[in-house]
Protein backbone atom coordinates (compact mmCIF):
# COMPACT_ATOMS: atom_id res chain seq x y z
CA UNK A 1 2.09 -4.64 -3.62
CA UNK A 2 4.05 -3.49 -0.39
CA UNK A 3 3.80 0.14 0.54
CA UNK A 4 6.04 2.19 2.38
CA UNK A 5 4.04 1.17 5.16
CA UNK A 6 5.37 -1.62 5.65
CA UNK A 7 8.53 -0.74 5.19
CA UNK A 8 8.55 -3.24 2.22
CA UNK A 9 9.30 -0.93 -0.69
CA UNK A 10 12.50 -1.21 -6.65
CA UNK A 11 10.56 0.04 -15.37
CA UNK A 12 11.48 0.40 -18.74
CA UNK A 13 11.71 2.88 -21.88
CA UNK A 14 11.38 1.83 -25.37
CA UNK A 15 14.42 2.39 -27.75
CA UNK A 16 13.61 0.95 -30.68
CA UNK A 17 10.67 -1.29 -32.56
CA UNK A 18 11.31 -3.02 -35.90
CA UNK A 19 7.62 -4.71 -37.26
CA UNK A 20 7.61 -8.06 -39.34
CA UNK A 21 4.18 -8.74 -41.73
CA UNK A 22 1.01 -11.15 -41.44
CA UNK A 23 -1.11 -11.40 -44.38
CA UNK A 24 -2.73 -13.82 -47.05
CA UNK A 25 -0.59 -15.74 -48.62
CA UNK A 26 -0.41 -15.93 -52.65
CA UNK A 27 -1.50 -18.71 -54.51
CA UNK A 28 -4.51 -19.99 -52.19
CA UNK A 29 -6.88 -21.89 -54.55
CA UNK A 30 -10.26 -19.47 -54.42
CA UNK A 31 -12.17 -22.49 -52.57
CA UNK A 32 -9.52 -22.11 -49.26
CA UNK A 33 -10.20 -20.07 -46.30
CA UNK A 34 -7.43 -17.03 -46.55
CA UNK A 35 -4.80 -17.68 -43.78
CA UNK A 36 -2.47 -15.17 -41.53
CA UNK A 37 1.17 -15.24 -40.58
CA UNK A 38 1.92 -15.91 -37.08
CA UNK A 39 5.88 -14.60 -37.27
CA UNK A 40 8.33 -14.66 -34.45
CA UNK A 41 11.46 -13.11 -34.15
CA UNK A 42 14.02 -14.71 -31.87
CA UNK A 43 16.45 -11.92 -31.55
CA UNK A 44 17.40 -7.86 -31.19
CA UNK A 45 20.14 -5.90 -31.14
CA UNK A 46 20.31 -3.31 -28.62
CA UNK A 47 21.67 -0.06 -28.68
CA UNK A 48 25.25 -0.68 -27.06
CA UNK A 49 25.54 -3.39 -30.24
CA UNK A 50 24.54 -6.57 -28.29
CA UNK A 51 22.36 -9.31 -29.54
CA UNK A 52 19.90 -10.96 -27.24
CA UNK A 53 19.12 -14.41 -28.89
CA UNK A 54 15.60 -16.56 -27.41
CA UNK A 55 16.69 -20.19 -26.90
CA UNK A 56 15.42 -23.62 -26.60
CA UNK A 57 11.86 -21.61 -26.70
CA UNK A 58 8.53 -23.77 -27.45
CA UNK A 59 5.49 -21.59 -28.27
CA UNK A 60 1.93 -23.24 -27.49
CA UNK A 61 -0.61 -21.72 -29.88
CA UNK A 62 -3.96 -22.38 -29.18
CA UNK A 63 -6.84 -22.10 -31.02
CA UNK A 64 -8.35 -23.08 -34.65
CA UNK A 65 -5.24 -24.53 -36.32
CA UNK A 66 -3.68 -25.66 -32.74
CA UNK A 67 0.10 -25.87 -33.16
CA UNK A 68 3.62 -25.75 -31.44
CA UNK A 69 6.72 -23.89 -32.86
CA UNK A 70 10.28 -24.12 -31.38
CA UNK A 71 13.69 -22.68 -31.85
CA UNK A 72 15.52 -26.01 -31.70
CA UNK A 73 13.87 -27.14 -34.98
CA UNK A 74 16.51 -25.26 -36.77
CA UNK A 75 18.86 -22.99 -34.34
CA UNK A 76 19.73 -21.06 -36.82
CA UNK A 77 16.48 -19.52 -37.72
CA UNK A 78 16.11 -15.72 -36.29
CA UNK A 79 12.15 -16.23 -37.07
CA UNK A 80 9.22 -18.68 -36.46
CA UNK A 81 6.44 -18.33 -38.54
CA UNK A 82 2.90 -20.79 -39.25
CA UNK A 83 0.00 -19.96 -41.36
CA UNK A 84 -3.61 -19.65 -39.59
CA UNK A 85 -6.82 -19.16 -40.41
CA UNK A 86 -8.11 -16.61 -39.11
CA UNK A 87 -9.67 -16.52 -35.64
CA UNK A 88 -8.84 -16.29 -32.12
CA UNK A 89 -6.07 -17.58 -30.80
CA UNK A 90 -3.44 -17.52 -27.79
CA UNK A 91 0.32 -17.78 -27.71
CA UNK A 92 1.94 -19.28 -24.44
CA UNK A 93 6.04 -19.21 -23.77
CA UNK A 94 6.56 -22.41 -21.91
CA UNK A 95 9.23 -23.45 -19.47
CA UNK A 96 12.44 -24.04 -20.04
CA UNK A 97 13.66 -21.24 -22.99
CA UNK A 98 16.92 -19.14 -21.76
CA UNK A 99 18.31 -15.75 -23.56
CA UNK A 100 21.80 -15.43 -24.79
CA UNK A 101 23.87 -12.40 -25.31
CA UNK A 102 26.13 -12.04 -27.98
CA UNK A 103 29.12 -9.25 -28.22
CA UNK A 104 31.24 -9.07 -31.32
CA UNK A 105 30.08 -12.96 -31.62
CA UNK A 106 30.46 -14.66 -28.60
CA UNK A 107 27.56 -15.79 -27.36
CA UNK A 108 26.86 -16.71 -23.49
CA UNK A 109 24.10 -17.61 -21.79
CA UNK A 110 22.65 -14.54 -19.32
CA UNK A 111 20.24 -14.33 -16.52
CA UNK A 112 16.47 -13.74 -18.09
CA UNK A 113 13.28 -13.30 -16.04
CA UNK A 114 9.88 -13.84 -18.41
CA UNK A 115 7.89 -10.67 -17.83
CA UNK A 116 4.99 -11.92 -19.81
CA UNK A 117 4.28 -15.43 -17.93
CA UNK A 118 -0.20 -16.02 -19.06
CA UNK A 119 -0.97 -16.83 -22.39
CA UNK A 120 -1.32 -13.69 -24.77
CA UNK A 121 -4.31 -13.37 -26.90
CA UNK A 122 -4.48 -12.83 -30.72
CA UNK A 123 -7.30 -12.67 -32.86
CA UNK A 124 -6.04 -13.33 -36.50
CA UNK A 125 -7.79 -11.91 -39.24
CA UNK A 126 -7.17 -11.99 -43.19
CA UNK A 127 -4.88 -9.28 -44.42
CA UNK A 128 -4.66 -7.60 -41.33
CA UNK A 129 -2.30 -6.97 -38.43
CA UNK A 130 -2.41 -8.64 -34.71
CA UNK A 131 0.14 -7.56 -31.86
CA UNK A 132 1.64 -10.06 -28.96
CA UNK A 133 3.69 -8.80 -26.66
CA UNK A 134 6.22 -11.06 -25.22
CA UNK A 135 8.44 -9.23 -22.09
CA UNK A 136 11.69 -10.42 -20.83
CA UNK A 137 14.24 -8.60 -18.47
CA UNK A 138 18.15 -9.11 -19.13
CA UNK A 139 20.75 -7.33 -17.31
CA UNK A 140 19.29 -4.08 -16.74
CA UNK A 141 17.55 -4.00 -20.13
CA UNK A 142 14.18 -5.10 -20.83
CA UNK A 143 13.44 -7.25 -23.72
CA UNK A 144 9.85 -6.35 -25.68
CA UNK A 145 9.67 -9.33 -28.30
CA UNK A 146 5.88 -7.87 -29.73
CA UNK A 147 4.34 -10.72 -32.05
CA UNK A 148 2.38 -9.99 -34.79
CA UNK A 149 2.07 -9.83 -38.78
CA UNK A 150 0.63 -11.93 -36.48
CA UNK A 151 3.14 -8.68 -36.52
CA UNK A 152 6.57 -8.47 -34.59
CA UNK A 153 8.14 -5.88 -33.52
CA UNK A 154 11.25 -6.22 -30.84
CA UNK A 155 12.77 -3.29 -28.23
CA UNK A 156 15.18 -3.06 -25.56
CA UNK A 157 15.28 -0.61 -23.07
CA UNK A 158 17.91 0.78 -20.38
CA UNK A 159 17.02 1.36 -16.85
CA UNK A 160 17.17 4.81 -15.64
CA UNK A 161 19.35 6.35 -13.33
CA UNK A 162 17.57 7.25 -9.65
CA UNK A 163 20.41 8.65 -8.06
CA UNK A 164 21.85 10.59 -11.03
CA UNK A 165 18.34 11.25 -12.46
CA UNK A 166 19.68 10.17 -15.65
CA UNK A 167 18.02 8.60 -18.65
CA UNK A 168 14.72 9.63 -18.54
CA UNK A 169 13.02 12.95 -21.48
CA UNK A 170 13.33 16.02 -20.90
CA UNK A 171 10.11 17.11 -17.78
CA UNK A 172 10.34 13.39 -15.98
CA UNK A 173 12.18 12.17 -13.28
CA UNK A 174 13.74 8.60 -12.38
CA UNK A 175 11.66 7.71 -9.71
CA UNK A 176 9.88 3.89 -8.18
CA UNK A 177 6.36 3.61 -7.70
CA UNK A 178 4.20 1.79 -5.03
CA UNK A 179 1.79 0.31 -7.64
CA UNK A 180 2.32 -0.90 -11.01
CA UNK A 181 1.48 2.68 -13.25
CA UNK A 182 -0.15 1.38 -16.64
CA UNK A 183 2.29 -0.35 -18.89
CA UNK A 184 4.88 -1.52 -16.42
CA UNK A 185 5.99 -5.44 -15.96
CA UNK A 186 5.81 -4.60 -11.96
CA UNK A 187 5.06 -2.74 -8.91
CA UNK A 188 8.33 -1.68 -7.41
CA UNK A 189 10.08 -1.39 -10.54
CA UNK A 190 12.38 1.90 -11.68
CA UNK A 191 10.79 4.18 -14.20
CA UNK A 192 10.35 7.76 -15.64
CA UNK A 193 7.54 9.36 -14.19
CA UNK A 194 6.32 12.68 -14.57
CA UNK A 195 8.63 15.39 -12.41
CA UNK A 196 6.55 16.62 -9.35
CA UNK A 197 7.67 20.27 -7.54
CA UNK A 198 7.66 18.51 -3.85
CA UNK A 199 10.76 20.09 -2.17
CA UNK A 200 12.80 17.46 -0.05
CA UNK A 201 11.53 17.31 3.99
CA UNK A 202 8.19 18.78 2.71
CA UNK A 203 4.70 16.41 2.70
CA UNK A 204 3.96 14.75 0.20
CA UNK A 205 0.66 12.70 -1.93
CA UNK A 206 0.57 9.67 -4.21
CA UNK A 207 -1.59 9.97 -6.48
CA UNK A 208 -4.14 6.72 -8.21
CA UNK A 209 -1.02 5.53 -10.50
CA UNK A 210 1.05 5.25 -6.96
CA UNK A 211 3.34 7.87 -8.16
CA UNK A 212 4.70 10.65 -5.51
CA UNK A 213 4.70 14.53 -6.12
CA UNK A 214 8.05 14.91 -5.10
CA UNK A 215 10.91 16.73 -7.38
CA UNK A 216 13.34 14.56 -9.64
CA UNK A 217 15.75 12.89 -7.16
CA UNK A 218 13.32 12.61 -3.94
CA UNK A 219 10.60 9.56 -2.96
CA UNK A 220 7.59 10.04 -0.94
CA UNK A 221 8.21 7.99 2.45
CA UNK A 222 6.08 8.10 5.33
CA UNK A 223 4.45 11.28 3.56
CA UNK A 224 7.73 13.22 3.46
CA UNK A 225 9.78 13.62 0.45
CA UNK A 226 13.39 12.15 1.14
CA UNK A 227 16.33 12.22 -1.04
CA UNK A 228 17.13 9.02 -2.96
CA UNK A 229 20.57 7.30 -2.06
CA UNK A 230 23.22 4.97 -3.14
CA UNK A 231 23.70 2.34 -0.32
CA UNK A 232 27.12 2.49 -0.54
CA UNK A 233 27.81 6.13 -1.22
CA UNK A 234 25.07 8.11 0.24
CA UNK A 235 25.21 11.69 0.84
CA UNK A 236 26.23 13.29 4.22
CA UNK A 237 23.68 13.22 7.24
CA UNK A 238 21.92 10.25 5.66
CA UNK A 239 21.00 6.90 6.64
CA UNK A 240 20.62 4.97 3.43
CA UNK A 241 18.20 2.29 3.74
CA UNK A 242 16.69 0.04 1.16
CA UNK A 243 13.32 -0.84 1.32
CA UNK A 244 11.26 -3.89 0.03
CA UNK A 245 9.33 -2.96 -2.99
CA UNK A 246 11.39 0.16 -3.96
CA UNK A 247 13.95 -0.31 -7.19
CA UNK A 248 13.13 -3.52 -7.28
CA UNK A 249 15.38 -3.61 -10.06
CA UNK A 250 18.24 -1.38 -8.74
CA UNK A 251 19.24 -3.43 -5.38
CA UNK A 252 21.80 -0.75 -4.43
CA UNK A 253 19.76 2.14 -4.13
CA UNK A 254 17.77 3.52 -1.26
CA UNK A 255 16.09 6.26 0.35
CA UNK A 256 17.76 8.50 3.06
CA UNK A 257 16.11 8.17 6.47
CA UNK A 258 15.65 11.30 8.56
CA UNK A 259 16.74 10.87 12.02
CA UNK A 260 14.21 10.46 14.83
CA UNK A 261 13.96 10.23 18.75
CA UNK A 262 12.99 6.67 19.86
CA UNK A 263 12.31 8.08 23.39
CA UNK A 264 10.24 11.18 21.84
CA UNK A 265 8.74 9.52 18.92
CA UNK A 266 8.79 12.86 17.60
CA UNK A 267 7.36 11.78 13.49
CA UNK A 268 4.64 12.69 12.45
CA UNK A 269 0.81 11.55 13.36
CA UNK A 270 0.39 7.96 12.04
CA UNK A 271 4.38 7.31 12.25
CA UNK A 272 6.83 5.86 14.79
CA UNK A 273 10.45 6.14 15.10
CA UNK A 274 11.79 2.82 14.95
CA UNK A 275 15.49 1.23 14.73
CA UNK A 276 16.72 -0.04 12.27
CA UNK A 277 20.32 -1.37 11.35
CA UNK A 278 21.81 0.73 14.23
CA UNK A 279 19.51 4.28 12.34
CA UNK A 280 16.27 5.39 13.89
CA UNK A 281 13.94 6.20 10.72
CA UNK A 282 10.10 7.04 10.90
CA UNK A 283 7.60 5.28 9.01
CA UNK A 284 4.00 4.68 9.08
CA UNK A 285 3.10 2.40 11.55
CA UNK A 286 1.95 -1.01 9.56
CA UNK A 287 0.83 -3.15 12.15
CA UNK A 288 0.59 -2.54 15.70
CA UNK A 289 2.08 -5.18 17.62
CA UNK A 290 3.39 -5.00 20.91
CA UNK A 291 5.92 -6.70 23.37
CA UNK A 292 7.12 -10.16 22.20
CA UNK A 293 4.64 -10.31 18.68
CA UNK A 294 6.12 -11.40 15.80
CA UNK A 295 7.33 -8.86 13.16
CA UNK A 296 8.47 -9.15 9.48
CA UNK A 297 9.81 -5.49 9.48
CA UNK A 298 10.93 -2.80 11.45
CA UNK A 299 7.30 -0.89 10.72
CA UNK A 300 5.58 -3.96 12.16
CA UNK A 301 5.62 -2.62 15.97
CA UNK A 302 3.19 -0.11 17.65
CA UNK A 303 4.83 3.54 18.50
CA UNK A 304 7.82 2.78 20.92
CA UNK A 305 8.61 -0.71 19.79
CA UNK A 306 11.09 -1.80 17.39
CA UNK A 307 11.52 -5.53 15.25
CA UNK A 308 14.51 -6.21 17.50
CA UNK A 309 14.54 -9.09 19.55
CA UNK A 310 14.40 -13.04 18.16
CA UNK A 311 11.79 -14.82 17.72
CA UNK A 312 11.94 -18.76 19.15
CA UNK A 313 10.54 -20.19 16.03
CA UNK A 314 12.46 -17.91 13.51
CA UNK A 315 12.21 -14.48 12.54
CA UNK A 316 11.36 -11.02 14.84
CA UNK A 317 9.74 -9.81 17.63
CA UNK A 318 8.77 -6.68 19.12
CA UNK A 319 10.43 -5.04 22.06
CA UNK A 320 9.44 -1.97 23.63
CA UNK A 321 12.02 0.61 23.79
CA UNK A 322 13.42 1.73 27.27
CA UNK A 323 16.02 4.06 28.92
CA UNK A 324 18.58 1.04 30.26
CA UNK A 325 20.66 4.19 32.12
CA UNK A 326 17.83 5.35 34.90
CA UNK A 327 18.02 8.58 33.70
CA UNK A 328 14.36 9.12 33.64
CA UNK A 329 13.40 7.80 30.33
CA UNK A 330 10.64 5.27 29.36
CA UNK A 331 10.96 2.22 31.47
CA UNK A 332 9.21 -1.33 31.03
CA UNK A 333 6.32 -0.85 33.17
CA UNK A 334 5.24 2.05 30.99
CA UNK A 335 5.93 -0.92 28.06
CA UNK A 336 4.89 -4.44 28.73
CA UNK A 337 4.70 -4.30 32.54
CA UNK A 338 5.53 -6.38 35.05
CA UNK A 339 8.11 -8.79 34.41
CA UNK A 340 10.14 -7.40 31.87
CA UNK A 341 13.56 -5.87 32.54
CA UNK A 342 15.59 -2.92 30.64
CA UNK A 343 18.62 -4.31 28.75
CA UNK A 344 20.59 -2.07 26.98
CA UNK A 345 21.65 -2.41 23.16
CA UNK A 346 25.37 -2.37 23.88
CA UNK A 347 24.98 -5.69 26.37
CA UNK A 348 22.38 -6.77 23.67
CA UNK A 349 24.85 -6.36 20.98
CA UNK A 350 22.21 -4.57 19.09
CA UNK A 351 23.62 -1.30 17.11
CA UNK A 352 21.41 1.56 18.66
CA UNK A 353 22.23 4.89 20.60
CA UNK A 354 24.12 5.12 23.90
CA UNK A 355 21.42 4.65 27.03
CA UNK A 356 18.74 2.76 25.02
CA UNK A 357 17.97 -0.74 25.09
CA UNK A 358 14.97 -2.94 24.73
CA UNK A 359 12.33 -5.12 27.08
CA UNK A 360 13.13 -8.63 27.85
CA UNK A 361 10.89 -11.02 29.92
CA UNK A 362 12.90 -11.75 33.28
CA UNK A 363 12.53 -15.63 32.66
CA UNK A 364 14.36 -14.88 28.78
């Protein structure tokens, strides 16, 4: 999981849950082992009224009574079921199953990503109840499809609201966190986290889950709390900027960027001001390379260096940052040295403040 360090920074609450049975089955001549029902449900109904229907699904079960159940058998089925004797077993989703949506009937055919991808145990026992949990995520919902009775029980859930701090109880905020807190299908992912009383421009901690301190509405960057942002609205005086591994889920929300001096690289101990999409930022420094290194972000310089020039075989490098007016700021020798020469952004092309510019080998 990426961290804010590298500049690389995007989960789910349940609505409902509706269980299906597994027990013995009548009639077993008293000579038979007692079996279970492994049951399946294909499809829910979430709250808004739409129906998210499993298709062309084959599940592998493993184990004593080794068998294989599909939708296509009979579309028109809502469940799968088999009787099992008891014992351990696994249930794999394989390849190849897609999810449609149906609204007042009309069914099409959505974009699903399988949350639950390894085999999921179950240990079937006579009379009793076993729980599988099966995760998918569909247009901002996530799709719980829990098997069991071997019981089943099926919930969709809405993605909070980061910007609005919407959707999330009463005491928890809508927030992103840099590991994957207990529960969750990912790191990165949007979810309702417990409210922290972190004031925005004020440090900041993560604690083990990966979750900030900071109020409802802020994220703990570079160990400050900043306010959360829409890219394409955000608030005065920011610089919205989206980060890899942040709202994974949400790819038009960011975090505001406070403003920094790439000359004074005035952030604070362990952080650089770097560029970035015309907007000097600080972050924690993640790697320190220097003059001409490769970079993957704008983090991946040492302190007066940005990810700004190209590299010959694809991708970044770093370029030390210079004054390209003589005025008296940082030149090249105090950089990379000898031949190198001060080129400003504006002949560069590169979106930056007035004066700057970046070190270029003279034989570039």
């Amino acid at each position: 999981m990426k961290s804010d360090a590298s500049l690389g920074l995007a989960i789910v609450a349940a609505a409902f849950v509706l269980p299906l049975p597994i027990g013995c089955q009548s009639g077993q001549h008293p000579s038979e082992a007692p079996t279970g029902t492994l049951s399946l449900p294909l499809s829910t109904t979430s709250a808004d009224g739409a129906t998210f229907r499993l298709r062309n699904a084959r599940f592998e079960i493993a184990g004593r009574n080794a068998t294989v159940l599909e939708t296509e058998t009979d579309p028109t089925r809502t469940i799968l079921s088999a009787d099992l004797h008891p014992g351990p077993y696994t249930v794999l989703l394989a390849a190849g199953w897609h999810m449609e949506k149906f609204v007042a009937g009309v069914g099409t055919t959505v974009v699903a990503t399988a949350l639950t991808t390894e085999p999921q145990p179950a240990q079937i026992r006579p009379s009793a109840t076993t729980r599988v949990t099966f995760r998918f995520q569909v247009e901002g919902h996530v799709v719980t499809l829990d098997s069991g009775k071997l019981e089943v029980a099926v919930e969709v859930a809405t993605l909070c609201d980061p910007v609005d701090q919407t959707g999330c109880p009463t005491g928890a905020k809508c927030t992103t966190g840099l590991e994957p807190p207990l529960g969750t299908p990912s790191a990165g992912a949007t979810i309702c986290a417990t409210t922290g009383s972190t004031t925005e421009g004020n440090a900041c901690a993560r604690g083990a889950s990966g979750l900030d301190d900071c109020a409802a509405g802020l994220f703990c960057l570079s160990g400050t709390c900043a306010r959360i942002c829409q890219l394409a609205a955000p608030p005065a005086g920011c610089a919205c900027t989206r980060f890899a591994g942040t709202f994974e889920d949400q790819p038009t929300v960011g975090v505001c960027q406070p403003s920094c001096s790439l000359v004074a690289q005035n952030c604070a101990a362990g952080a650089a001001c770097y560029l970035l999409s015309g907007n000097t930022l600080c972050a924690n420094v993640a790697e320190a390379n220097t003059q001409n290194a490769p970079c993957r972000f704008a983090n991946s310089c040492a302190q007066g260096y940005s990810c700004l020039l190209p590299h010959p075989a694809g991708g970044g490098m770093c370029g030390f940052i210079c004054d390209a007016s003589g005025g008296g700021g940082p030149s090249c020798a105090a950089g990379p040295g000898d031949g190198f020469s001060c080129r400003s952004f504006a002949e560069l092309g590169i979106p930056g403040p007035v004066g700057l510019g970046v070190c270029i080998g003279t034989t570039n």
